[in-house]
Protein backbone atom coordinates (compact mmCIF):
# COMPACT_ATOMS: atom_id res chain seq x y z
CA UNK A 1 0.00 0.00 0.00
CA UNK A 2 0.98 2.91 -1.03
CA UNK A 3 2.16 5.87 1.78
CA UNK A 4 -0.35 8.88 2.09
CA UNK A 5 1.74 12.08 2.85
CA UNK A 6 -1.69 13.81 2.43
CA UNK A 7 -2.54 12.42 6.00
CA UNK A 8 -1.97 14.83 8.78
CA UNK A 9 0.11 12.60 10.33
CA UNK A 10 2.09 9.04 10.25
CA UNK A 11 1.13 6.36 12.28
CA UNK A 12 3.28 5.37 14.95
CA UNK A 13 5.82 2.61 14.90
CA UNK A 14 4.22 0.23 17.01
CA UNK A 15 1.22 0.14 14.95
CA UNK A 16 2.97 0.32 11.64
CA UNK A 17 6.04 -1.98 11.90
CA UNK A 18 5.01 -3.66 15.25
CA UNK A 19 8.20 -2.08 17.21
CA UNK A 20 9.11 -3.25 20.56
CA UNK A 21 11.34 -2.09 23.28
CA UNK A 22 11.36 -5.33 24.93
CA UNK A 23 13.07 -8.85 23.86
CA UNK A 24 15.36 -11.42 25.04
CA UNK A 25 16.44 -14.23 23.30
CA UNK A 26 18.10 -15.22 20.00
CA UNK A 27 18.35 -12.91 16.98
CA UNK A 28 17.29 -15.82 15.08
CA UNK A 29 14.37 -16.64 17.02
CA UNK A 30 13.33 -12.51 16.67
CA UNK A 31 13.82 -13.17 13.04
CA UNK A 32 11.23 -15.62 12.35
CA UNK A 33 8.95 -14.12 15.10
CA UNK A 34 9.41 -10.96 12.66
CA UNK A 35 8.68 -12.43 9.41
CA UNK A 36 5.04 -13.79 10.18
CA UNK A 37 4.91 -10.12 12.69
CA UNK A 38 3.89 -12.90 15.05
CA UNK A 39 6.13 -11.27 18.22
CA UNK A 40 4.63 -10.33 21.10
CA UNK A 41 6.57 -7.97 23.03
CA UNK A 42 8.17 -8.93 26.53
CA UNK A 43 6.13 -7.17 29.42
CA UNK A 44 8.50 -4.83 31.39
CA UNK A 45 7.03 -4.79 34.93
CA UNK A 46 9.77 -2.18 36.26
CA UNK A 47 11.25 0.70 33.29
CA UNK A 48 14.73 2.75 34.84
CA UNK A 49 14.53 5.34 32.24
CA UNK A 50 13.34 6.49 28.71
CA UNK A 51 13.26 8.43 26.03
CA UNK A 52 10.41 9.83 23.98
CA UNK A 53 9.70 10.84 20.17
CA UNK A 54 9.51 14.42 20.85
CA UNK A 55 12.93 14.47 21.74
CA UNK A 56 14.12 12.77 18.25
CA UNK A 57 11.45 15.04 16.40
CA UNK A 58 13.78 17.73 17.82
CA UNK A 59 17.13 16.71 16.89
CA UNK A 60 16.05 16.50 13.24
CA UNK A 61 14.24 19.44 13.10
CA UNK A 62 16.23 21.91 15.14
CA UNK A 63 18.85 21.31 12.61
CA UNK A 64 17.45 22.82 9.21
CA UNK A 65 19.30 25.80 8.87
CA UNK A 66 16.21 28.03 7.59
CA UNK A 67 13.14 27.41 9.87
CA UNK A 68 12.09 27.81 12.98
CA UNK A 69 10.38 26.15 15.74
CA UNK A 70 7.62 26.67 18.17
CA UNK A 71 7.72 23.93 20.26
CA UNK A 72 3.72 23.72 22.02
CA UNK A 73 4.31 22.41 25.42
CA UNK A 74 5.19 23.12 28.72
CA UNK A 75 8.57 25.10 29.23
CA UNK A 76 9.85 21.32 30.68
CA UNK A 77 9.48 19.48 27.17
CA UNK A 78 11.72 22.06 25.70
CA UNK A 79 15.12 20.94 25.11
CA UNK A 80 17.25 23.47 23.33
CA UNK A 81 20.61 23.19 24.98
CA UNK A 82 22.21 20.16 24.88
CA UNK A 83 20.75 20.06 21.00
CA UNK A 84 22.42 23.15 20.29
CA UNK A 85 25.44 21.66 21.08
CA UNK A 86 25.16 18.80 18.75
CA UNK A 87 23.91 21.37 15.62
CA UNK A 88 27.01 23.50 16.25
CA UNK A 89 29.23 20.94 16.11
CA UNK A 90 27.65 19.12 13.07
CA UNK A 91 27.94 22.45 11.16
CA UNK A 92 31.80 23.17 11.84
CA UNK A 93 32.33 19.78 11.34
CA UNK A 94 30.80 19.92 7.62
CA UNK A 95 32.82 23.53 6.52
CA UNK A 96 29.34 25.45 7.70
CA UNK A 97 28.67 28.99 9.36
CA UNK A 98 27.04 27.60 12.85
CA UNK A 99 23.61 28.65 12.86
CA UNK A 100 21.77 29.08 16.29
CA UNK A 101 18.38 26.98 16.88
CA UNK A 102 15.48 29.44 16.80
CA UNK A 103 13.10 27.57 18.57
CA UNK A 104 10.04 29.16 20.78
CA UNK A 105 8.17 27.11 23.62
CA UNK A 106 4.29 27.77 24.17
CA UNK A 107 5.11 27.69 27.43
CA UNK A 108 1.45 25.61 28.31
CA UNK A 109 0.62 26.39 31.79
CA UNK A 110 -2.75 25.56 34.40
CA UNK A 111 -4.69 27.99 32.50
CA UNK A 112 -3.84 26.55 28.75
CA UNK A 113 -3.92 23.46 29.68
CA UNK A 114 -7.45 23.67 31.31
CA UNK A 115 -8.87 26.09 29.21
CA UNK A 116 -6.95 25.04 25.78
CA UNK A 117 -3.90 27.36 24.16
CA UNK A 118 -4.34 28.10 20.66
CA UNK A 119 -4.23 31.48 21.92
CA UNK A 120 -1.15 31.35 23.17
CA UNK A 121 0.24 28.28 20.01
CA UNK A 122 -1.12 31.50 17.95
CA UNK A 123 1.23 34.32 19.61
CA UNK A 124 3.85 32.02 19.53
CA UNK A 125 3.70 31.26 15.73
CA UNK A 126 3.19 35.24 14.69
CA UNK A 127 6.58 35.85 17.33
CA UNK A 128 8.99 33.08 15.82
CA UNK A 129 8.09 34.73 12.21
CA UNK A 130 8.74 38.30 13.58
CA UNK A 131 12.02 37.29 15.41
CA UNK A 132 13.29 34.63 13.23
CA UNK A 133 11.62 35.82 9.48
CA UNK A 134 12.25 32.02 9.26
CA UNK A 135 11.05 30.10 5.69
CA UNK A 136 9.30 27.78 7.25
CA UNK A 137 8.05 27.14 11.17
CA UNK A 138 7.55 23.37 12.49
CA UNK A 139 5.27 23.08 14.95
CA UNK A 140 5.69 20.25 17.85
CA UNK A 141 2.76 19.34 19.33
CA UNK A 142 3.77 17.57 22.93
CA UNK A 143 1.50 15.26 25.11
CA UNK A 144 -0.43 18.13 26.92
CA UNK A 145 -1.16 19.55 23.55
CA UNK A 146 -2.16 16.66 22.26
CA UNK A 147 -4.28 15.00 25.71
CA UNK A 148 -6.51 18.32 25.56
CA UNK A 149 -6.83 18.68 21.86
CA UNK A 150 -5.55 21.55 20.79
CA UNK A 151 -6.64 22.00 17.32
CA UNK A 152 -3.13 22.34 15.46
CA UNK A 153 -4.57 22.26 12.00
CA UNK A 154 -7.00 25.16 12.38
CA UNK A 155 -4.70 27.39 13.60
CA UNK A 156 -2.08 26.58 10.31
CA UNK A 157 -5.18 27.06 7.77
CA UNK A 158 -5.91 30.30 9.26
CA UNK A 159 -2.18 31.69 9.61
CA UNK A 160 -0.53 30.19 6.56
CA UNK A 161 -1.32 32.09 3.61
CA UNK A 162 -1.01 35.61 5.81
CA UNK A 163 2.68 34.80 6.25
CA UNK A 164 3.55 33.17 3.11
CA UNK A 165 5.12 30.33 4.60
CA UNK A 166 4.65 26.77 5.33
CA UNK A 167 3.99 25.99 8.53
CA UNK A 168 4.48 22.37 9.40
CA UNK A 169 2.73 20.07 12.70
CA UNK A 170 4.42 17.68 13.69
CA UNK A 171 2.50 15.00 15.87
CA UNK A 172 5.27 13.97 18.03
CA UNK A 173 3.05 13.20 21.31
CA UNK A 174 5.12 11.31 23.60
CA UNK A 175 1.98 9.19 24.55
CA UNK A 176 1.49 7.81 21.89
CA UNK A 177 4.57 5.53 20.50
CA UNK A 178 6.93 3.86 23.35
CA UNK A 179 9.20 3.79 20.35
CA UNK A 180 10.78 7.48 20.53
CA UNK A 181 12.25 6.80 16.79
CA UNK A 182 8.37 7.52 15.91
CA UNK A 183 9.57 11.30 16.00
CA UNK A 184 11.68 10.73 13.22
CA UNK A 185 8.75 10.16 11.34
CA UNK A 186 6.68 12.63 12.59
CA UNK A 187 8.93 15.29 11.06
CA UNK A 188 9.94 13.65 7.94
CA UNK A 189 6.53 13.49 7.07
CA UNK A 190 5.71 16.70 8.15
CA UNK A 191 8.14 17.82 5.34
CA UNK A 192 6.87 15.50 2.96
CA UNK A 193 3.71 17.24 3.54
CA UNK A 194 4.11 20.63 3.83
CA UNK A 195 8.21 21.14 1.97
CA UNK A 196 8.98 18.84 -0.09
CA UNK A 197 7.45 19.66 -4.06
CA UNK A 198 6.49 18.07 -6.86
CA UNK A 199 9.72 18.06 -9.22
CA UNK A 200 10.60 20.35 -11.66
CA UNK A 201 12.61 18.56 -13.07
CA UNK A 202 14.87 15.54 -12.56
CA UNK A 203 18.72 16.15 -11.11
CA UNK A 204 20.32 13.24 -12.46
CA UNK A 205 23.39 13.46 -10.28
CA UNK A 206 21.32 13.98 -7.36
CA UNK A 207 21.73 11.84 -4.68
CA UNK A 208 19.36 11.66 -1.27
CA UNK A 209 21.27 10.66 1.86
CA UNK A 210 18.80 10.82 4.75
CA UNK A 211 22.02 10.74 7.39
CA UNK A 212 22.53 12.13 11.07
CA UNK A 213 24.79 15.20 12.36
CA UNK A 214 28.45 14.57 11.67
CA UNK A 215 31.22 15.00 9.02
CA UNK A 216 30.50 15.10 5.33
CA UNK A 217 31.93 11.98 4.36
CA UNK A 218 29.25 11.43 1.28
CA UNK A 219 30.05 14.09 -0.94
CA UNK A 220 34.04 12.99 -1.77
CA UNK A 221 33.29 9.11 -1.80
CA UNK A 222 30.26 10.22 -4.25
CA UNK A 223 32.51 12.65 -6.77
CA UNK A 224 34.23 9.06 -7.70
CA UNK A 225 31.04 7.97 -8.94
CA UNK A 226 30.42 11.62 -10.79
CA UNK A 227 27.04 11.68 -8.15
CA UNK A 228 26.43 15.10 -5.89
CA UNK A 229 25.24 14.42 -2.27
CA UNK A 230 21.66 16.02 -0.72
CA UNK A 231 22.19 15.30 2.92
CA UNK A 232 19.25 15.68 4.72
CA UNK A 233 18.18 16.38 7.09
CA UNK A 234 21.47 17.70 9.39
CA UNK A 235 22.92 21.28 8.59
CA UNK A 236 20.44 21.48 5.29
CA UNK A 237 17.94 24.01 4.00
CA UNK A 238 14.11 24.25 3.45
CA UNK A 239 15.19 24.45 -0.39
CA UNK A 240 17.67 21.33 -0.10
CA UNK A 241 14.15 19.53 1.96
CA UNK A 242 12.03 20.89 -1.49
CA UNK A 243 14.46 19.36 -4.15
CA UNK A 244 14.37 15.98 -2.88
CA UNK A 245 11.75 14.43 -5.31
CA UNK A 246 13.76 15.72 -8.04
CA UNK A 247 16.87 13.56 -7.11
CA UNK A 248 18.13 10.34 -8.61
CA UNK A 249 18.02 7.99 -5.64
CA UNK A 250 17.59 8.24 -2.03
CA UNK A 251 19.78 6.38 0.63
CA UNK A 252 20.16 6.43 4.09
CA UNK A 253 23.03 5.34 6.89
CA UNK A 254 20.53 3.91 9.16
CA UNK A 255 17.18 2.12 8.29
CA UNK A 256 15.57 2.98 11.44
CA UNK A 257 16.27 6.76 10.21
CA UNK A 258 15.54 6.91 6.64
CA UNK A 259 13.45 3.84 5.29
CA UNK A 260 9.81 5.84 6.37
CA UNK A 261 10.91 8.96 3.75
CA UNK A 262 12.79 7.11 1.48
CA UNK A 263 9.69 4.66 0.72
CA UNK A 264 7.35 7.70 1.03
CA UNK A 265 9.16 9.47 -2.21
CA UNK A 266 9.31 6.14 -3.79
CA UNK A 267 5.37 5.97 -3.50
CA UNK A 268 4.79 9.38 -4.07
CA UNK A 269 7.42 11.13 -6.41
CA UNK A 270 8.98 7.99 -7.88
CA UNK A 271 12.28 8.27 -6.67
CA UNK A 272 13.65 5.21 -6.08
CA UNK A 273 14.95 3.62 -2.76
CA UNK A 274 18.45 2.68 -3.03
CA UNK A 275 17.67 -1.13 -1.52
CA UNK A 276 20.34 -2.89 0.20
CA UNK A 277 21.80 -2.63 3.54
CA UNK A 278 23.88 0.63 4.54
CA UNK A 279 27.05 0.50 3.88
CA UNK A 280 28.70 -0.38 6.96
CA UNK A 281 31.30 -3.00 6.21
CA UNK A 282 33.31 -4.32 3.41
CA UNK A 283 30.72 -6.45 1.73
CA UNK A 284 27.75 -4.24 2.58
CA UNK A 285 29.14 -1.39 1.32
CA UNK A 286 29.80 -3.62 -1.93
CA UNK A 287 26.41 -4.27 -2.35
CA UNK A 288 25.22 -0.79 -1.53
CA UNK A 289 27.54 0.82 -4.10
CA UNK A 290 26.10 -2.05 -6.71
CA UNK A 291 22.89 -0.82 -6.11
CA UNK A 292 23.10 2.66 -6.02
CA UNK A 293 25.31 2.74 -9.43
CA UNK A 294 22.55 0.14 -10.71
CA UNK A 295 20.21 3.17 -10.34
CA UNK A 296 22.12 6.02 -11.08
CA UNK A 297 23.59 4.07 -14.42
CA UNK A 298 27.09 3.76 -13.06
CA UNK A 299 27.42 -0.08 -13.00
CA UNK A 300 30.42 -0.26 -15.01
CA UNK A 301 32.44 2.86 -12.87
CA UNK A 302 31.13 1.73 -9.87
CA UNK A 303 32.86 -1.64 -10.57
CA UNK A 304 36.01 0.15 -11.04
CA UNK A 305 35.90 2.07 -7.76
CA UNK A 306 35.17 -1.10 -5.89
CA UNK A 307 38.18 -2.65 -7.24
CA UNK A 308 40.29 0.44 -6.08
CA UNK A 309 38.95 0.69 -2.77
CA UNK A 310 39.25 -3.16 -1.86
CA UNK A 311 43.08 -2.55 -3.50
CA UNK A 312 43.74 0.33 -1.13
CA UNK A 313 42.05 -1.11 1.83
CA UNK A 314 42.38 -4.94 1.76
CA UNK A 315 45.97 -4.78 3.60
CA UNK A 316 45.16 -2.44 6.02
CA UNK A 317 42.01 -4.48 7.12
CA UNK A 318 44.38 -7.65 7.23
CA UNK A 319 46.73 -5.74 10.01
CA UNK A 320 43.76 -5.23 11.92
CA UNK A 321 42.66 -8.82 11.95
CA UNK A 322 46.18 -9.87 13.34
CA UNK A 323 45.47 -7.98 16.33
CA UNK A 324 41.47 -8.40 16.51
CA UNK A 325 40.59 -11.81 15.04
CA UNK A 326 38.87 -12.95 18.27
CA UNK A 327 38.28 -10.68 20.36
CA UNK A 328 34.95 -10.55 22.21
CA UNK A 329 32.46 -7.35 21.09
CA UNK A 330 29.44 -6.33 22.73
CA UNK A 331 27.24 -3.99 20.36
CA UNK A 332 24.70 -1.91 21.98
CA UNK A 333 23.27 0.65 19.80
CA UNK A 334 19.87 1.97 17.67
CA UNK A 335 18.17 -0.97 15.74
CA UNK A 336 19.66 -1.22 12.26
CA UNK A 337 22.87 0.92 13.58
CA UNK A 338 23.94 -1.67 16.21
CA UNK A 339 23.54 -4.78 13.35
CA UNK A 340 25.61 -2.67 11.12
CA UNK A 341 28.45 -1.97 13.79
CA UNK A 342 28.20 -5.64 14.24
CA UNK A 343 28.50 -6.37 10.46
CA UNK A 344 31.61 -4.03 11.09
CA UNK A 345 32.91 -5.94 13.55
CA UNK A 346 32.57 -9.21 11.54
CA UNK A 347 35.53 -7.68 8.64
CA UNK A 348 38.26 -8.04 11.61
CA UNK A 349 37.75 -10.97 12.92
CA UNK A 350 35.81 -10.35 16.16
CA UNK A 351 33.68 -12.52 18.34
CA UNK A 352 30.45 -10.83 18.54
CA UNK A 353 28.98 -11.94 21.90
CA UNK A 354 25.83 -9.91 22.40
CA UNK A 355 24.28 -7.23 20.75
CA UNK A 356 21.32 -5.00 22.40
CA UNK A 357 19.22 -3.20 20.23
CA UNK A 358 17.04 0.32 21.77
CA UNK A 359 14.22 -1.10 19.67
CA UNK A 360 12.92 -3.31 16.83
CA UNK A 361 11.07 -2.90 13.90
CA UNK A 362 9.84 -6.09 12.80
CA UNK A 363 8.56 -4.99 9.41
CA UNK A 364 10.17 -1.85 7.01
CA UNK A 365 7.80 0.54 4.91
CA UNK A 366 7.89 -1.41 1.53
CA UNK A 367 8.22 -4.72 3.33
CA UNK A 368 11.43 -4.96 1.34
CA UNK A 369 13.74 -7.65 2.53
CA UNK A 370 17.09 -6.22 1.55
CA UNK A 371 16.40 -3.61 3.99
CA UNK A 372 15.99 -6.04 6.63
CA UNK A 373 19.06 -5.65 8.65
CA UNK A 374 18.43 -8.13 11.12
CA UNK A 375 18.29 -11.03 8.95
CA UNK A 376 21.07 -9.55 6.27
CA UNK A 377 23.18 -9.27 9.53
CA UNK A 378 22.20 -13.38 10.18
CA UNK A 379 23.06 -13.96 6.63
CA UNK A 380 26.60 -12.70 7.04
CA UNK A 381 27.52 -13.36 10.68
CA UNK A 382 25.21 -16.23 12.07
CA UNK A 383 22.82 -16.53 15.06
CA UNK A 384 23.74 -14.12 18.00
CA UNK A 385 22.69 -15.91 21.03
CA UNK A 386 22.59 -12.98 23.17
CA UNK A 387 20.47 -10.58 21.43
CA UNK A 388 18.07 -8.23 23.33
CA UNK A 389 16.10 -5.26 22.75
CA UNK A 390 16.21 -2.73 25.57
CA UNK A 391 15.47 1.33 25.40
CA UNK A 392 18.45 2.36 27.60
CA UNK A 393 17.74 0.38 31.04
CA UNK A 394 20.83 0.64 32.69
CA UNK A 395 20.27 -1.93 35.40
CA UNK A 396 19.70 -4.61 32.54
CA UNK A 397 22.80 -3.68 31.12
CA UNK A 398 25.22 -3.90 33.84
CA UNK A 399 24.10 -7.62 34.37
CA UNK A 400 24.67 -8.71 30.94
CA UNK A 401 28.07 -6.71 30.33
CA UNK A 402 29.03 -8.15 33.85
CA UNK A 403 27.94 -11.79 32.95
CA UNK A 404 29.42 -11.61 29.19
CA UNK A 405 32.42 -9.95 30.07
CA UNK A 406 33.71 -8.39 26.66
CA UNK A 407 36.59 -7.15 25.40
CA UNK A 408 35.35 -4.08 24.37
CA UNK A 409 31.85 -2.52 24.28
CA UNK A 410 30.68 -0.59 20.76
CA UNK A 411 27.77 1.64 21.04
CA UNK A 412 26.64 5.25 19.71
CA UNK A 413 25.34 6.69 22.78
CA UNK A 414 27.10 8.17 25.52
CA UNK A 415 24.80 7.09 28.85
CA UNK A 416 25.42 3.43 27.21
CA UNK A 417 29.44 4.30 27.16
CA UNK A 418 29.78 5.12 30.37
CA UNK A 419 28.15 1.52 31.79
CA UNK A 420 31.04 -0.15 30.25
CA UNK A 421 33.74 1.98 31.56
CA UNK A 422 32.41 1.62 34.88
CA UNK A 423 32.82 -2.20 34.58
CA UNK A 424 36.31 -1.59 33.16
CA UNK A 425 35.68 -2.66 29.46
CA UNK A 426 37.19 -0.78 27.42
CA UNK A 427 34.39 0.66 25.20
CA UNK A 428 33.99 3.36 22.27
CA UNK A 429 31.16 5.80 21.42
CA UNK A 430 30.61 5.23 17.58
CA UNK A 431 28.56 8.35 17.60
CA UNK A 432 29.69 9.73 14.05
CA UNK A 433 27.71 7.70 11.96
CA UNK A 434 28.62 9.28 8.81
CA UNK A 435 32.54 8.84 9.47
CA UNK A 436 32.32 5.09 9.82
CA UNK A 437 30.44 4.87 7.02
CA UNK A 438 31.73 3.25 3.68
CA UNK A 439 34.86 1.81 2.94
CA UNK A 440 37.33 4.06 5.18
CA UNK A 441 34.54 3.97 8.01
CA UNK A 442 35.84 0.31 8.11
CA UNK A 443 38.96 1.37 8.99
CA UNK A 444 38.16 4.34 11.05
CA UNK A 445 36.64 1.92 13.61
CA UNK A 446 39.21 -0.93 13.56
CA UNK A 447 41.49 2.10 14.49
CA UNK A 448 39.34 3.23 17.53
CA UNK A 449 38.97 -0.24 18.74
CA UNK A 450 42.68 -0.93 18.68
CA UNK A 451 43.02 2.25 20.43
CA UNK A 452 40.74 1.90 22.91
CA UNK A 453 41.80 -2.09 23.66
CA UNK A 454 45.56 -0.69 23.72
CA UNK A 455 43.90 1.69 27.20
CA UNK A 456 42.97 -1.16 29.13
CA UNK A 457 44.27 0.16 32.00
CA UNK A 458 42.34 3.46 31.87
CA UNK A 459 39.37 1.23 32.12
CA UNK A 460 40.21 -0.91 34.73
CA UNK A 461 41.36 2.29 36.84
CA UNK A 462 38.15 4.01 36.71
CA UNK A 463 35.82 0.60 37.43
CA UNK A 464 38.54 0.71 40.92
CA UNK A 465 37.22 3.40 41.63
CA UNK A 466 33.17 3.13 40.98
CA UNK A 467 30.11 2.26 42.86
CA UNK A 468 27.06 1.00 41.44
CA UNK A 469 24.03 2.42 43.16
CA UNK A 470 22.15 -1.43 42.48
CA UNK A 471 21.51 -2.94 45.88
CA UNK A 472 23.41 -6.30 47.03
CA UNK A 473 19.61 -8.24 45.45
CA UNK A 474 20.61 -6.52 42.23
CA UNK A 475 24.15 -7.21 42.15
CA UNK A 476 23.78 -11.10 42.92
CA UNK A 477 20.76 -11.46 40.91
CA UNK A 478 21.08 -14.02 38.14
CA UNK A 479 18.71 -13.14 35.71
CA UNK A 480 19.32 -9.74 33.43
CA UNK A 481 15.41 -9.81 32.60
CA UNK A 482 14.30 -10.33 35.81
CA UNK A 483 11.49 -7.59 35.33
CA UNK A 484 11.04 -8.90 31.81
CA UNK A 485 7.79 -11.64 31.43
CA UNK A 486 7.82 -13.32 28.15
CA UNK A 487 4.00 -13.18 26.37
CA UNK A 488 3.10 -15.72 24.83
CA UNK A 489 2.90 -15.68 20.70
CA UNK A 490 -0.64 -17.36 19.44
């Protein structure tokens, strides 16, 4: 079925690709629970910590350089700061003028919230266009906004045309998706809606790559295959957002990310989804750069660059395996990301022991199975008997890393880091997603996890030197998932 970016807004992971932020098991046995989208997630009867979707709807969309926000909730959902961080260093990192997040909160009180604020949600809009003169305003709604109804759509009709430009909602209610990667979606179709128009014409060189804040890495691997990188949505414009149906291809670095907007211009604009596994790891990144010439016409040129790389790289990947070949990896990390790091780790030689996932889809957009990373990640590595699906619950975490005992821990988050270093394994933040991307991301992280195995001692100093706050029960409990009951599948 076709996706409807006419809809005022996309339904939630859970109910569209049955996500879950609770599993333990086998990744096999979540594979073929997945297939028949038979699984029945595991009931957590006691939850540490969370995130939610509003939070990921504001990472992406704090980061188009042109727009502005107005963020409808209580002062408390707001969460400019450490984001700002993470935009300003995205945009040095890429050769870009920093830009500052202009982003306005509602600030929903007793009286809105009782009475209703689209009084206030209208003040709001009207200041963020006089402050900002942005060329487009998103518009979060939060869970208050959305419990009492607040009437988001009325207020756009009736404001739009008198400032001449689009305003976007973006349904990014906390409440309603455990799965915070739901606010992903929320804004991508938000500016599949309300930014993104119908071509003008077709940009043959034109390359989508729906990709995360970091380095630029896209644009020089792509000028060897005579292709020009759109990277969206980090550091770009409204006007980069607009051209997208017009490009070549789309791609993304991480399904989870970029499968929901790259099927959605498939479906609606005809641009074509660039199917196969992100490149993350020799062979993957093979068949990714086999795809992507096969639809950009490039097949013979792209066979020539493959050659070249594999020439170039082949040796060095050999002198990592003499040092790594293995070694004992942990990967804990977002759903497709962490059984790409794990593909990674597969190139040099590495035991992978146990990989975590913060959720699971068990279906993709277009029901494609080349974009099924789970089961490409079986195909080339095998069954991971220690696979789990937890959204950052600490206390699991420092049971299984203390029971599995690895030699290093891989993940992209820094709360996750810091478990591991506690315990004294010697772990890495892959948080650059677009640097260990392709055929020198391969290398990049052999490098770091040479580096970081080589400061064993740092880790073992610091873990001297910790206290877990888990009481003795905790600590000499046996079972990771105590507070996880299975459910049965019918």
């Amino acid at each position: 079925m076709a996706i409807n970016i006419s809809k005022a807004e996309v339904e939630t992971r859970d109910n569209r690709l049955g996500a879950l932020v609770a599993y333990h098991g086998s990744a096999s046995e979540l594979q073929q629970a997945s297939n028949k989208r038979q699984l029945k997630e595991d009931q957590r009867l006691y939850s540490q910590c969370s995130d939610c979707s509003q939070g990921c709807a504001e990472t992406l969309s704090y980061m188009i350089r042109d727009a502005a926000i107005v963020v409808h909730s209580p002062l408390g959902c707001l969460d400019p700061v450490e984001k700002y961080e993470r935009v300003d260093a995205s945009a040095r990192a890429r050769g870009l003028e920093p830009h500052k997040i202009q982003v306005i909160s509602t600030n929903m009180g007793v009286d809105s919230t009782v009475y209703g604020g689209i009084r206030i949600l209208r003040e709001a809009i009207h200041e963020a266009y006089n402050r900002f003169h942005p060329k487009a305003i998103f518009i979060h709604s939060s869970c208050a906004a959305g419990i009492i109804g607040d009437d988001i759509e009325s207020i756009v009709d009736e404001i739009e045309s008198e400032l001449g430009i689009p305003l976007v909602p973006i349904y990014c209610e906390g409440f309603k998706s455990k799965t915070w990667a739901s606010g992903f979606d929320a804004v991508f179709h938000g500016v599949l809606r309300k930014i993104v128009r119908k071509p003008e014409k077709k940009q043959e060189k034109l390359v989508n790559v729906v990709n995360f804040a970091g380095r630029d890495t896209f644009s020089p691997f792509f000028k060897k295959l005579d292709l020009e990188a759109n990277l969206v949505i980090p550091n770009a414009t409204i006007e980069q957002l607009a051209q997208m149906s017009e490009a070549a291809c789309t791609t993304h670095i991480c399904e989870t990310l970029g499968t929901y907007v790259a099927a959605a211009l498939e479906d609606n604009y005809g641009v074509p989804q660039v199917k196969s596994p992100s490149p993350y790891g020799i062979d993957w990144t093979d068949r990714w750069v086999r795809e992507l010439a096969k639809v950009t016409n490039r097949v013979e040129l792209a066979e020539k660059v493959i050659k070249e790389e594999h020439k170039r790289l082949d040796p060095i990947i050999e002198g990592y395996k003499k040092i790594l070949t293995g070694k004992k990896a942990y990967i804990y990390a977002g759903d497709s990301y962490a059984h790409n790091l794990a593909n990674m780790a597969k190139d040099y030689g590495m035991e992978i022991v146990g990989i975590t996932t913060l959720h699971h889809d068990q279906t993709t957009d277009d029901k494609n199975t080349n974009l099924d990373t789970l089961n490409e990640l079986i195909k080339s590595i095998g069954d991971v008997s220690n696979f789990s699906v937890c959204n950052k619950q600490p206390f699991i975490m420092y049971k299984i890393l203390q029971e599995l005992k690895p030699d290093i821990l891989i993940t992209r988050h820094n709360s996750i880091a810091t478990i591991g270093t506690k315990l004294g394994i010697p772990s890495i933040r892959a948080n650059d997603v677009n640097v260990l991307s392709c055929y020198d991301g391969v290398i990049n992280l052999g490098a770091r996890i040479i580096d970081a195995l080589q400061s064993s001692k740092f880790f073992t100093t610091i873990a001297e030197h910790v206290k877990f706050p888990y009481s003795n029960w905790w600590i000499n409990q046996n079972d990771p998932f105590y507070f996880d009951k299975k459910v049965e599948t019918k």
